[in-house]
PDB file of N, CA and C in Angstrom:
ATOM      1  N   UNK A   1      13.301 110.173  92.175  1.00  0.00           N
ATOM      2  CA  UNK A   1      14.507 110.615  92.841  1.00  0.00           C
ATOM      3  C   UNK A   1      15.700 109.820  92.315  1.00  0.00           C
ATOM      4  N   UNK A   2      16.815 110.574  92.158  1.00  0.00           N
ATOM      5  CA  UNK A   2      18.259 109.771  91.722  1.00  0.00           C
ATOM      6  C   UNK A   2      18.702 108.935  93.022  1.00  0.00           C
ATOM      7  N   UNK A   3      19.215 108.245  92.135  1.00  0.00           N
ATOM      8  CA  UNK A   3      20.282 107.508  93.966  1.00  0.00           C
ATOM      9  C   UNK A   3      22.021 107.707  93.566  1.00  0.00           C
ATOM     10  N   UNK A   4      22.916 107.634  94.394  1.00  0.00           N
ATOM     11  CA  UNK A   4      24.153 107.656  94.145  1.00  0.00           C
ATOM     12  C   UNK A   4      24.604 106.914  95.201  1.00  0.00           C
ATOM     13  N   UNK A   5      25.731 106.411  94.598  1.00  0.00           N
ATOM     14  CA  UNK A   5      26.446 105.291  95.332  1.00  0.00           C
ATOM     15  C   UNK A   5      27.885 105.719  94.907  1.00  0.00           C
ATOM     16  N   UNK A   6      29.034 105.377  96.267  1.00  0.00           N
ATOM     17  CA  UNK A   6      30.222 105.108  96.217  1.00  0.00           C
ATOM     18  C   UNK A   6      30.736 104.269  95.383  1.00  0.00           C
ATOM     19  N   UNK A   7      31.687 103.903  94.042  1.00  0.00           N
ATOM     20  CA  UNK A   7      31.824 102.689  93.354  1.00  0.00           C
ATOM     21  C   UNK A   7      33.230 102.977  92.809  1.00  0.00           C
ATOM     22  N   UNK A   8      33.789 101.662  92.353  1.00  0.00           N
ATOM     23  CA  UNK A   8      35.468 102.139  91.721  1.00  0.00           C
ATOM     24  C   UNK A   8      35.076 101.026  90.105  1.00  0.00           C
ATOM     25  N   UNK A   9      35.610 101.695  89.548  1.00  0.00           N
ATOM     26  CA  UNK A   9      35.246 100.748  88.140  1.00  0.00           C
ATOM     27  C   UNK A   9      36.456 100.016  87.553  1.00  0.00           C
ATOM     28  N   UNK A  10      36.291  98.420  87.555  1.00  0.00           N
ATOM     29  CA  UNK A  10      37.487  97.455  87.283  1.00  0.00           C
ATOM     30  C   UNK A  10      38.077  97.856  85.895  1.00  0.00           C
ATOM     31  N   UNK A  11      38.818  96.805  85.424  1.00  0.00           N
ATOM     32  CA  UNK A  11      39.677  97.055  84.453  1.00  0.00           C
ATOM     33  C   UNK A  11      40.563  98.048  84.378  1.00  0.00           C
ATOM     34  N   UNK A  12      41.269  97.276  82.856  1.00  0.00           N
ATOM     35  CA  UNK A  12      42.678  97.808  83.231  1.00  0.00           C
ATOM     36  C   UNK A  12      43.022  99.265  83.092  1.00  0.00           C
ATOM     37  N   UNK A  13      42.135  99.838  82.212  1.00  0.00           N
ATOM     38  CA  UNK A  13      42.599 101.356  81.803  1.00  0.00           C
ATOM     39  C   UNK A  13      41.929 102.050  82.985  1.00  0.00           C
ATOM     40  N   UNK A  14      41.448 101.657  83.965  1.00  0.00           N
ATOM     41  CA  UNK A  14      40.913 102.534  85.385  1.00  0.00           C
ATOM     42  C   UNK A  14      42.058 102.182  86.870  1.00  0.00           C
ATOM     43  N   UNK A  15      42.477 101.334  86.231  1.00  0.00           N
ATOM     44  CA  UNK A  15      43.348 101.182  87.412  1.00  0.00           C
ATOM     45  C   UNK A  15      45.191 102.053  86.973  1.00  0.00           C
ATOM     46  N   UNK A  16      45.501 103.090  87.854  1.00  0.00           N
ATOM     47  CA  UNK A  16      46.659 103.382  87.836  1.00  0.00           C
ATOM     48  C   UNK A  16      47.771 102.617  88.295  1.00  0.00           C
ATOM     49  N   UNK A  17      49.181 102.886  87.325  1.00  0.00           N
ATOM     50  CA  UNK A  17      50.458 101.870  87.745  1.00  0.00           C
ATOM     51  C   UNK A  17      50.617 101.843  89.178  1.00  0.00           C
ATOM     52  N   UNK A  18      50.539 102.356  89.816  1.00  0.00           N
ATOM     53  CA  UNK A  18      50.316 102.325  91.046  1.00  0.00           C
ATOM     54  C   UNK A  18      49.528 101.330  91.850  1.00  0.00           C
ATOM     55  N   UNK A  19      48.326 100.565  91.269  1.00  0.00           N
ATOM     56  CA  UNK A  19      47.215  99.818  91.849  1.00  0.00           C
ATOM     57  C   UNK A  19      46.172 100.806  92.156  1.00  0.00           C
ATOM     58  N   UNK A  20      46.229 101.776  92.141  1.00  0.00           N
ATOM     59  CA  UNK A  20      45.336 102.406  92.806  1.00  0.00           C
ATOM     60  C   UNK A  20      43.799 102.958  91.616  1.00  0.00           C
ATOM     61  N   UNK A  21      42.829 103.164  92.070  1.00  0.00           N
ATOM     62  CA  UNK A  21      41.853 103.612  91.043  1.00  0.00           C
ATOM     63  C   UNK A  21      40.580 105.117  91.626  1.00  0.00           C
ATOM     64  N   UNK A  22      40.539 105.301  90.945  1.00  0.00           N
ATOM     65  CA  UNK A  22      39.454 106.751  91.377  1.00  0.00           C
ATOM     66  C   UNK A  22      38.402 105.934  92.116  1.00  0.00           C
ATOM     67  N   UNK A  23      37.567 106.590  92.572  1.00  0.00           N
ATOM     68  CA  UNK A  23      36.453 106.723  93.837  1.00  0.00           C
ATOM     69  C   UNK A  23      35.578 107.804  92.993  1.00  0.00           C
ATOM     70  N   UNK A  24      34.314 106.627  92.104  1.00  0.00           N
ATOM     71  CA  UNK A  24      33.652 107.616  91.300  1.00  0.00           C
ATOM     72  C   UNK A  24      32.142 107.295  91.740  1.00  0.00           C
ATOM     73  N   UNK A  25      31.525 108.634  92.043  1.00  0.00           N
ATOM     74  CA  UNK A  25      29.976 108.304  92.253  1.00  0.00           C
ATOM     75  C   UNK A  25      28.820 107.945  91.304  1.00  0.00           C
ATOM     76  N   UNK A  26      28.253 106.586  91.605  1.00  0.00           N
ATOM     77  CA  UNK A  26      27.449 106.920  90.313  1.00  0.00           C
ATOM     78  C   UNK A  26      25.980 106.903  90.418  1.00  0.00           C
ATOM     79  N   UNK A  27      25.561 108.122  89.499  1.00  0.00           N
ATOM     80  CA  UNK A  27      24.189 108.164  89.727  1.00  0.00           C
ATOM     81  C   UNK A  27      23.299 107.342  88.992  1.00  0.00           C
ATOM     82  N   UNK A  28      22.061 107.207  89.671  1.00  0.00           N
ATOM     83  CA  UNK A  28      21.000 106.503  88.508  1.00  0.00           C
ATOM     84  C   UNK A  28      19.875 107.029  88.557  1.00  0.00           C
ATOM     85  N   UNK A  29      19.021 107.617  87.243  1.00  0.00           N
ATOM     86  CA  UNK A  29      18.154 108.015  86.898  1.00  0.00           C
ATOM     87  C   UNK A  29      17.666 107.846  86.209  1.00  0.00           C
ATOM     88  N   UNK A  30      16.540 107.353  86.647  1.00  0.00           N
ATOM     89  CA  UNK A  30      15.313 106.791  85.402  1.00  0.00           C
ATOM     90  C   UNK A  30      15.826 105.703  84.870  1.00  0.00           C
ATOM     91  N   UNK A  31      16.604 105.094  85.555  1.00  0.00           N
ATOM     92  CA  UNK A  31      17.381 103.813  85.091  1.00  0.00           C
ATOM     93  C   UNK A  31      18.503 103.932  84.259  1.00  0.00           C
ATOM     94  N   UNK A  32      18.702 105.252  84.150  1.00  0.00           N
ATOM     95  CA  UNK A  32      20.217 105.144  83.531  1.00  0.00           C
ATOM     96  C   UNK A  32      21.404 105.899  84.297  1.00  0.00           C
ATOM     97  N   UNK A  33      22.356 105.474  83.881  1.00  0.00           N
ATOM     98  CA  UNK A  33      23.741 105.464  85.102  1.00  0.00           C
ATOM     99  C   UNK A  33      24.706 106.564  84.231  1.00  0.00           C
ATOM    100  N   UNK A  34      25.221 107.151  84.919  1.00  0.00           N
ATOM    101  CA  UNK A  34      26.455 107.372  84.566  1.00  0.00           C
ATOM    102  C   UNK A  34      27.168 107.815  86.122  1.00  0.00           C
ATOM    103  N   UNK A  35      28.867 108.460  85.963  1.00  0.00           N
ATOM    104  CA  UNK A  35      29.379 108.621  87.021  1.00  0.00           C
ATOM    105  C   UNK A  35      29.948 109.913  86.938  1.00  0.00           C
ATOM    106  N   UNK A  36      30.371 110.781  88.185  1.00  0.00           N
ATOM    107  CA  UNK A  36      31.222 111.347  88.322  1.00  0.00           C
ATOM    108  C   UNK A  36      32.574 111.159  89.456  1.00  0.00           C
ATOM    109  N   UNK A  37      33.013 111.546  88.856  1.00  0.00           N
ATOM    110  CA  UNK A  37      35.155 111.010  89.782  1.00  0.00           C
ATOM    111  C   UNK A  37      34.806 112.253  90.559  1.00  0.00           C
ATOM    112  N   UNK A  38      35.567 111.733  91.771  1.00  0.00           N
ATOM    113  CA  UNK A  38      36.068 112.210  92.402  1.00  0.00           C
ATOM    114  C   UNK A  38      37.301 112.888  92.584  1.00  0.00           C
ATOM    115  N   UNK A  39      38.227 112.998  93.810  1.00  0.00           N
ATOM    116  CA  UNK A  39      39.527 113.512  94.017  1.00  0.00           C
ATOM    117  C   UNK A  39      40.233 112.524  94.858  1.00  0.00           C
ATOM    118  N   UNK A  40      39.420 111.203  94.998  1.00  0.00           N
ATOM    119  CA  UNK A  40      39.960 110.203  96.205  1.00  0.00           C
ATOM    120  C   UNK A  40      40.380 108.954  95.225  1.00  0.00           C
ATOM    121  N   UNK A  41      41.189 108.289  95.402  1.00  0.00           N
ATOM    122  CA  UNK A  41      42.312 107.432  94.665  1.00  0.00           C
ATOM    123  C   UNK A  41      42.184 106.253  96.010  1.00  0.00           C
ATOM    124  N   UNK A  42      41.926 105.113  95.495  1.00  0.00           N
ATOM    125  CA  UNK A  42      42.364 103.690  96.782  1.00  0.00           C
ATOM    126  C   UNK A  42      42.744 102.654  96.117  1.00  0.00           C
ATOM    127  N   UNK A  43      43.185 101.734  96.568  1.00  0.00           N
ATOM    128  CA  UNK A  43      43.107 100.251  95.943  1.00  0.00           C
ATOM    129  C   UNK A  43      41.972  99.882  95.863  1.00  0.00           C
ATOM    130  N   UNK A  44      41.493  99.399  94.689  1.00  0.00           N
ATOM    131  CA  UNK A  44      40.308  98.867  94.769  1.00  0.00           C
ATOM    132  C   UNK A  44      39.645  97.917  95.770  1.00  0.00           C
ATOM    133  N   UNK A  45      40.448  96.987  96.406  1.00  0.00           N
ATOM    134  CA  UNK A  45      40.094  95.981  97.683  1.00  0.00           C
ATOM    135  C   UNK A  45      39.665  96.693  98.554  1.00  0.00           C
ATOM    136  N   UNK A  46      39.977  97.975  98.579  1.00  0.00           N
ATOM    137  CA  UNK A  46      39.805  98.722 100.044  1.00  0.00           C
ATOM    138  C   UNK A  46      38.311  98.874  99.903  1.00  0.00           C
ATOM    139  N   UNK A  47      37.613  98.688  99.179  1.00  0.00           N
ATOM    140  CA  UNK A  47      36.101  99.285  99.132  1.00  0.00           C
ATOM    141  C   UNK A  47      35.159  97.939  99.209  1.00  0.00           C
ATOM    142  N   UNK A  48      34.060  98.642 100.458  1.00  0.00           N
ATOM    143  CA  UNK A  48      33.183  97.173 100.381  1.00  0.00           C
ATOM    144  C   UNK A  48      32.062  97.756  99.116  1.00  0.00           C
ATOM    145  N   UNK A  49      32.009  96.803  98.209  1.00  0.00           N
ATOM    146  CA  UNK A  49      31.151  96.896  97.290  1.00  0.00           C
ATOM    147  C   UNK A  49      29.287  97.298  97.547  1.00  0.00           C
ATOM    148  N   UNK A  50      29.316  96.645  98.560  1.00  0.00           N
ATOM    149  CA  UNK A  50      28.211  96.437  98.749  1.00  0.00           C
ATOM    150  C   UNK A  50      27.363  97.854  99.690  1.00  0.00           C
ATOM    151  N   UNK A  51      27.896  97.846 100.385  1.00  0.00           N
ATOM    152  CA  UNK A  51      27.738  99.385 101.504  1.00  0.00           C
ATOM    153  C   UNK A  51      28.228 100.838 100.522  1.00  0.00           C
ATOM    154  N   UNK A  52      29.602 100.906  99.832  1.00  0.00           N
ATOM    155  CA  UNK A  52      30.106 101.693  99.152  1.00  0.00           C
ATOM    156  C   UNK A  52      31.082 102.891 100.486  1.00  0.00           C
ATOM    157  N   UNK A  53      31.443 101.962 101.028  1.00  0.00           N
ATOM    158  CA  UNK A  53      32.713 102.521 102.418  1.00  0.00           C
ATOM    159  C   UNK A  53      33.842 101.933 102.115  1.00  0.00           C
ATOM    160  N   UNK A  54      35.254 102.431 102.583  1.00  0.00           N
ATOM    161  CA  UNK A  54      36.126 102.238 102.429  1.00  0.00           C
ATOM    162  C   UNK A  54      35.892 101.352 104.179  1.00  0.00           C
ATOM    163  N   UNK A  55      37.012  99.883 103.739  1.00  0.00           N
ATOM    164  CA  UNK A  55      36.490  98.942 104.726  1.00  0.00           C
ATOM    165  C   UNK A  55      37.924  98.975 105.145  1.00  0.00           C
ATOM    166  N   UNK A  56      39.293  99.193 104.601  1.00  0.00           N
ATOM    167  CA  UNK A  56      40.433  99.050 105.271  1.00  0.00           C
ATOM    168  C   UNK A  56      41.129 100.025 104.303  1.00  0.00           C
ATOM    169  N   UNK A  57      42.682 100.613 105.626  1.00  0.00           N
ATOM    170  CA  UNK A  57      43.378 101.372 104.990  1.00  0.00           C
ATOM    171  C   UNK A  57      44.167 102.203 106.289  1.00  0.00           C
ATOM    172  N   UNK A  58      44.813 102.802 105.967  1.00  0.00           N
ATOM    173  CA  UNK A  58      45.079 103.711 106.775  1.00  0.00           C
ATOM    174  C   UNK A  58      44.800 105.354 106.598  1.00  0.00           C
ATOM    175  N   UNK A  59      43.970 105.605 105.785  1.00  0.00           N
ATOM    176  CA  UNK A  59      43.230 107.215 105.774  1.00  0.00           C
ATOM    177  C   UNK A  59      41.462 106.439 105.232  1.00  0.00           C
ATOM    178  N   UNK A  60      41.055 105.187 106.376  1.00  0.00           N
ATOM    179  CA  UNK A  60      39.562 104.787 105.995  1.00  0.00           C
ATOM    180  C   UNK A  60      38.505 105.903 106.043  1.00  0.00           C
ATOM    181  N   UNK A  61      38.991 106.449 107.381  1.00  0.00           N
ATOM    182  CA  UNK A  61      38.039 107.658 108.069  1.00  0.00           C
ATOM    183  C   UNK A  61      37.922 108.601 107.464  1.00  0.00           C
ATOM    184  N   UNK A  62      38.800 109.098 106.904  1.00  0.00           N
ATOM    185  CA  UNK A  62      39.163 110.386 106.168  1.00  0.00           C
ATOM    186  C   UNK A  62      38.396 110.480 104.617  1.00  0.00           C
ATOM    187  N   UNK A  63      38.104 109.624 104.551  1.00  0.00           N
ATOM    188  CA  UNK A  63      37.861 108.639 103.058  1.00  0.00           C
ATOM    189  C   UNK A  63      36.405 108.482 102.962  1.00  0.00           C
ATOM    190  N   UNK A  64      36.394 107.736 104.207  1.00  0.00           N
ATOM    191  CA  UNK A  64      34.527 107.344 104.561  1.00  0.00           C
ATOM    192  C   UNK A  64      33.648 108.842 104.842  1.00  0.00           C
ATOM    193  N   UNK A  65      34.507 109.558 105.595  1.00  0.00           N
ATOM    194  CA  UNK A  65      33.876 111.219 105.727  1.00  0.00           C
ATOM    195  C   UNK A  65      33.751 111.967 104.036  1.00  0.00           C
ATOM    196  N   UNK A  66      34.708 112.335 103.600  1.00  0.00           N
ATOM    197  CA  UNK A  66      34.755 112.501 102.322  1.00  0.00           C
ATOM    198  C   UNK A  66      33.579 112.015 101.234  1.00  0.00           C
ATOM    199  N   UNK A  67      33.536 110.581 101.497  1.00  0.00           N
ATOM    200  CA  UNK A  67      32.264 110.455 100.195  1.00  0.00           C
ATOM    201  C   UNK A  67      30.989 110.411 101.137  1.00  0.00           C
ATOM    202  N   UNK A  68      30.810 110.432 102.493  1.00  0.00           N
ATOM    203  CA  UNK A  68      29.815 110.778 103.078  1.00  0.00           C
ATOM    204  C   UNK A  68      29.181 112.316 102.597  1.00  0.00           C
ATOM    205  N   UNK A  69      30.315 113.187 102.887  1.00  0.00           N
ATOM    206  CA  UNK A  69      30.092 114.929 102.493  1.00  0.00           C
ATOM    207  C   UNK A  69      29.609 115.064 100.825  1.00  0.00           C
ATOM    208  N   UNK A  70      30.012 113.952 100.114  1.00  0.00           N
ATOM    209  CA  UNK A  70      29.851 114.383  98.419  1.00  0.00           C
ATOM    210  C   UNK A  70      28.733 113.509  98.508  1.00  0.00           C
ATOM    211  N   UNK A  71      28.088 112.663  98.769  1.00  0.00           N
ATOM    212  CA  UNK A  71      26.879 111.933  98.988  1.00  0.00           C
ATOM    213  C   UNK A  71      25.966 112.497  99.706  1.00  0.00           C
ATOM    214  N   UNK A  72      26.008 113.447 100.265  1.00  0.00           N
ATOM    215  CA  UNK A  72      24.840 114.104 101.247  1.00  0.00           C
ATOM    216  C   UNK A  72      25.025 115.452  99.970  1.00  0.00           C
ATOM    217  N   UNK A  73      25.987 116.167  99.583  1.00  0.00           N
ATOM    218  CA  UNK A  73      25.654 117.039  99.139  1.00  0.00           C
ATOM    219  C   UNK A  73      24.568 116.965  97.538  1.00  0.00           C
ATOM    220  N   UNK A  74      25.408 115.860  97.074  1.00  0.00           N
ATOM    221  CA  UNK A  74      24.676 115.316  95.901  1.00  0.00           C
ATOM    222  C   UNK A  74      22.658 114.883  96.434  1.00  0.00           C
ATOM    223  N   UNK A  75      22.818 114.556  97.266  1.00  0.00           N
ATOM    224  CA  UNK A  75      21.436 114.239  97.951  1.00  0.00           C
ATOM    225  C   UNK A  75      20.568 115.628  97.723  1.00  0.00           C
ATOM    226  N   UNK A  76      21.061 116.344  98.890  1.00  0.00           N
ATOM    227  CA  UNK A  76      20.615 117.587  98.730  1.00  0.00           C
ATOM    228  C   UNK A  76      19.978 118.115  97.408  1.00  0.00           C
ATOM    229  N   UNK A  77      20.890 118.476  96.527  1.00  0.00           N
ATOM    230  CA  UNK A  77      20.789 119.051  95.483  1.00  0.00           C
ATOM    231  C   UNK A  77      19.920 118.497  94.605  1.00  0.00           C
ATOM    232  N   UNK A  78      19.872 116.940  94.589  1.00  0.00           N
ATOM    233  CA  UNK A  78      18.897 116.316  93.770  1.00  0.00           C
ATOM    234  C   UNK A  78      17.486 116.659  94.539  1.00  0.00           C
ATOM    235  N   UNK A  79      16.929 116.604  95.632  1.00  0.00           N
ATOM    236  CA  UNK A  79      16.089 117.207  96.338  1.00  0.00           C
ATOM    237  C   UNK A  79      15.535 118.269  96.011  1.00  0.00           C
ATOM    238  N   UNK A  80      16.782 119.295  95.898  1.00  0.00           N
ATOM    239  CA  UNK A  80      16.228 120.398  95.809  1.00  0.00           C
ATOM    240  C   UNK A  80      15.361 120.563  94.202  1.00  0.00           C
ATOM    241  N   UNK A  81      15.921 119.439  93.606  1.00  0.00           N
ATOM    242  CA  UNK A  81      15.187 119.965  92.150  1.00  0.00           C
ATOM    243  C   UNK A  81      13.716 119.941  92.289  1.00  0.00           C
ATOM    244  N   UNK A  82      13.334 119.062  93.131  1.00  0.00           N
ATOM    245  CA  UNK A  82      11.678 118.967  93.407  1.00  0.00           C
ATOM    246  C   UNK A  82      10.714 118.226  91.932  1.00  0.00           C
ATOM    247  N   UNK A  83       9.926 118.890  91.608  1.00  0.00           N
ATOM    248  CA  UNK A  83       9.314 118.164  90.359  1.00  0.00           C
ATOM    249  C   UNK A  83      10.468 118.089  88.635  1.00  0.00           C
ATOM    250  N   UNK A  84      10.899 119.156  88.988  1.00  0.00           N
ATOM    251  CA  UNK A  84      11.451 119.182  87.547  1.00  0.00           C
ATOM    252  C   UNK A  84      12.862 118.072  87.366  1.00  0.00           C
ATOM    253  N   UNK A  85      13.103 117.038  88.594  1.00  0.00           N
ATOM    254  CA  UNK A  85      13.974 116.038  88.043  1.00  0.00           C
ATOM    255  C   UNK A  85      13.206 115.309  87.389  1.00  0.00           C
ATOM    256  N   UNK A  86      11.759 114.971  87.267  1.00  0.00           N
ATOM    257  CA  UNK A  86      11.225 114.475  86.368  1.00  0.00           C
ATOM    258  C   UNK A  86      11.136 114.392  84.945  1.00  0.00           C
ATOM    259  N   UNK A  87      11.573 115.296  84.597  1.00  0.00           N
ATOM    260  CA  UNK A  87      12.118 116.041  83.079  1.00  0.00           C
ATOM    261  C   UNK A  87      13.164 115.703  82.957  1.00  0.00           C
ATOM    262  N   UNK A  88      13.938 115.492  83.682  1.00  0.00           N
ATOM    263  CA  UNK A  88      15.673 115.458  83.493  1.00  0.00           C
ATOM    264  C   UNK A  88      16.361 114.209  83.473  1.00  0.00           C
ATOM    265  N   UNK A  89      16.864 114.630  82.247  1.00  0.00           N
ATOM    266  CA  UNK A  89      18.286 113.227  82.048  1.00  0.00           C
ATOM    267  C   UNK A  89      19.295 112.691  82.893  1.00  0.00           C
ATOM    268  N   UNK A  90      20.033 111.788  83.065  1.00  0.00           N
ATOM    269  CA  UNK A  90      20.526 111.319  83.849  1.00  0.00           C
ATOM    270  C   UNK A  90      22.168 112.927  83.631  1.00  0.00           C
ATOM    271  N   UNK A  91      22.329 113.010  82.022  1.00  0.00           N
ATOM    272  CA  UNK A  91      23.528 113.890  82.284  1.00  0.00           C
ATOM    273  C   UNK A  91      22.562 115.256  82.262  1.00  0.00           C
ATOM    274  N   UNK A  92      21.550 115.429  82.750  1.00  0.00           N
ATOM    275  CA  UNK A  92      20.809 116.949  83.301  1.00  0.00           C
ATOM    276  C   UNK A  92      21.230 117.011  84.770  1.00  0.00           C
ATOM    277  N   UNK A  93      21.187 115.544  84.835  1.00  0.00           N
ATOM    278  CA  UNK A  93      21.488 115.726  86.735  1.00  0.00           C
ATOM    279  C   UNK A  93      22.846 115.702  87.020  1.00  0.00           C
ATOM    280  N   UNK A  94      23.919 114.889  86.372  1.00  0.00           N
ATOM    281  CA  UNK A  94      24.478 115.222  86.493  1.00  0.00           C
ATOM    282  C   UNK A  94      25.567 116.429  86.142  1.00  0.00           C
ATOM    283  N   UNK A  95      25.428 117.446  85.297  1.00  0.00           N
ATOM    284  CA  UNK A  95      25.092 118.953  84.687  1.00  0.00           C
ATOM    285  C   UNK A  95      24.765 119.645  86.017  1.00  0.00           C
ATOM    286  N   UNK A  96      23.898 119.708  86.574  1.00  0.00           N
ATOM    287  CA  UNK A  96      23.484 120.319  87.733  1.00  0.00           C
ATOM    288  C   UNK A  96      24.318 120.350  88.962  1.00  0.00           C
ATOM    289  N   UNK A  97      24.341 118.737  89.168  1.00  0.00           N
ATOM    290  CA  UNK A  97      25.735 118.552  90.714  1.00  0.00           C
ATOM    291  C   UNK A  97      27.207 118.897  90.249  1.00  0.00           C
ATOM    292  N   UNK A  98      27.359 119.351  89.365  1.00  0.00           N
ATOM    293  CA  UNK A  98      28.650 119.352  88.694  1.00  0.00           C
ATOM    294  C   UNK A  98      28.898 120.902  88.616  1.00  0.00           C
ATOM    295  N   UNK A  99      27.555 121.804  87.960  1.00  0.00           N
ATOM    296  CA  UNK A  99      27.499 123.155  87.650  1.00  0.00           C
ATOM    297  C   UNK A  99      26.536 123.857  88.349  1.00  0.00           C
ATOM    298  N   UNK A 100      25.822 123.089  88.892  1.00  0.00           N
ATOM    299  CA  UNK A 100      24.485 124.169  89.550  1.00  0.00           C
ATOM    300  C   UNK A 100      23.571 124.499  88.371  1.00  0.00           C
ATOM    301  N   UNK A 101      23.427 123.954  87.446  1.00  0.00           N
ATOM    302  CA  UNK A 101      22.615 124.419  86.508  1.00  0.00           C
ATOM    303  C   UNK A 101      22.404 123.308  85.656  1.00  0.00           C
ATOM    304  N   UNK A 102      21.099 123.625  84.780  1.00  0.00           N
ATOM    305  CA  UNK A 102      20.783 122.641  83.698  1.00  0.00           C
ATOM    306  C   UNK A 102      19.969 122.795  82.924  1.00  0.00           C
ATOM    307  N   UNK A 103      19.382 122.400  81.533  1.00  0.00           N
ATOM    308  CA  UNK A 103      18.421 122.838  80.783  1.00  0.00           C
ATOM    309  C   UNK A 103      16.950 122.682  81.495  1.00  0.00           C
ATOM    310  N   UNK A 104      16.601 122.106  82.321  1.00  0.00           N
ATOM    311  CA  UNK A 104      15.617 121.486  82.737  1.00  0.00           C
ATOM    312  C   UNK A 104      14.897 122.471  83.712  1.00  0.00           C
ATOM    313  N   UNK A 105      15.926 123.544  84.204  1.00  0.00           N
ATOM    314  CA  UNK A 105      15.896 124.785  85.232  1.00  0.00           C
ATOM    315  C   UNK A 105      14.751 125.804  84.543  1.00  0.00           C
ATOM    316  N   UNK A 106      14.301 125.601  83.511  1.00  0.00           N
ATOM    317  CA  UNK A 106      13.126 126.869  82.836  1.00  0.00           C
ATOM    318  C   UNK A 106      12.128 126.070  82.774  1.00  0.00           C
ATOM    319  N   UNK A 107      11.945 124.728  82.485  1.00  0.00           N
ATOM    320  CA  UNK A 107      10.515 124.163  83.408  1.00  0.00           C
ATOM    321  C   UNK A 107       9.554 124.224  84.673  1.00  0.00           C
TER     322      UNK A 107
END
């Protein structure tokens, strides 16, 4: 099974003039990672690393619901693949939560 986690990625070319940085999920499969962004933008401080919740702010709730809904849906879907995530690459899975589809789907 994949896991996904809430995460914001440091440095400088991820952080906007603003301070602010994307809210990107990242999956891991079979031990390899990659991510997909979101549509949610925070200061990076705002996020507890460790849990993957937005810990302060003034839209926390709104924020914490949000990657709750893209974290359950991503759940789901990896679920639903059943045996054939076993076959599949980390960008098969993510191919799939992204498109609903993947090479791995005719196994």
């Amino acid at each position: 099974m994949s896991t996904f986690k809430a995460v914001t990625l440091g440095g400088g070319r991820n952080i906007k003039s603003d301070g602010t940085t994307n809210i990107k999920i990242r999956v891991t499969h079979h031990q390899k990672i990659i991510y997909i962004a979101t549509d949610l933008y925070i200061d990076p401080k705002q996020l507890d690393t460790k849990a993957g919740v937005i810990k302060s702010g003034k839209n926390k709730d709104f924020i914490n619901l949000r990657i709750i809904d893209i974290l359950q849906k991503y759940v789901k879907a990896d679920i639903q693949l059943g045996d054939r995530r076993t076959y599949m690459t980390v960008n098969d899975i993510k191919n799939h939560l992204l498109n609903g589809k993947s090479s791995a789907q005719q196994i």
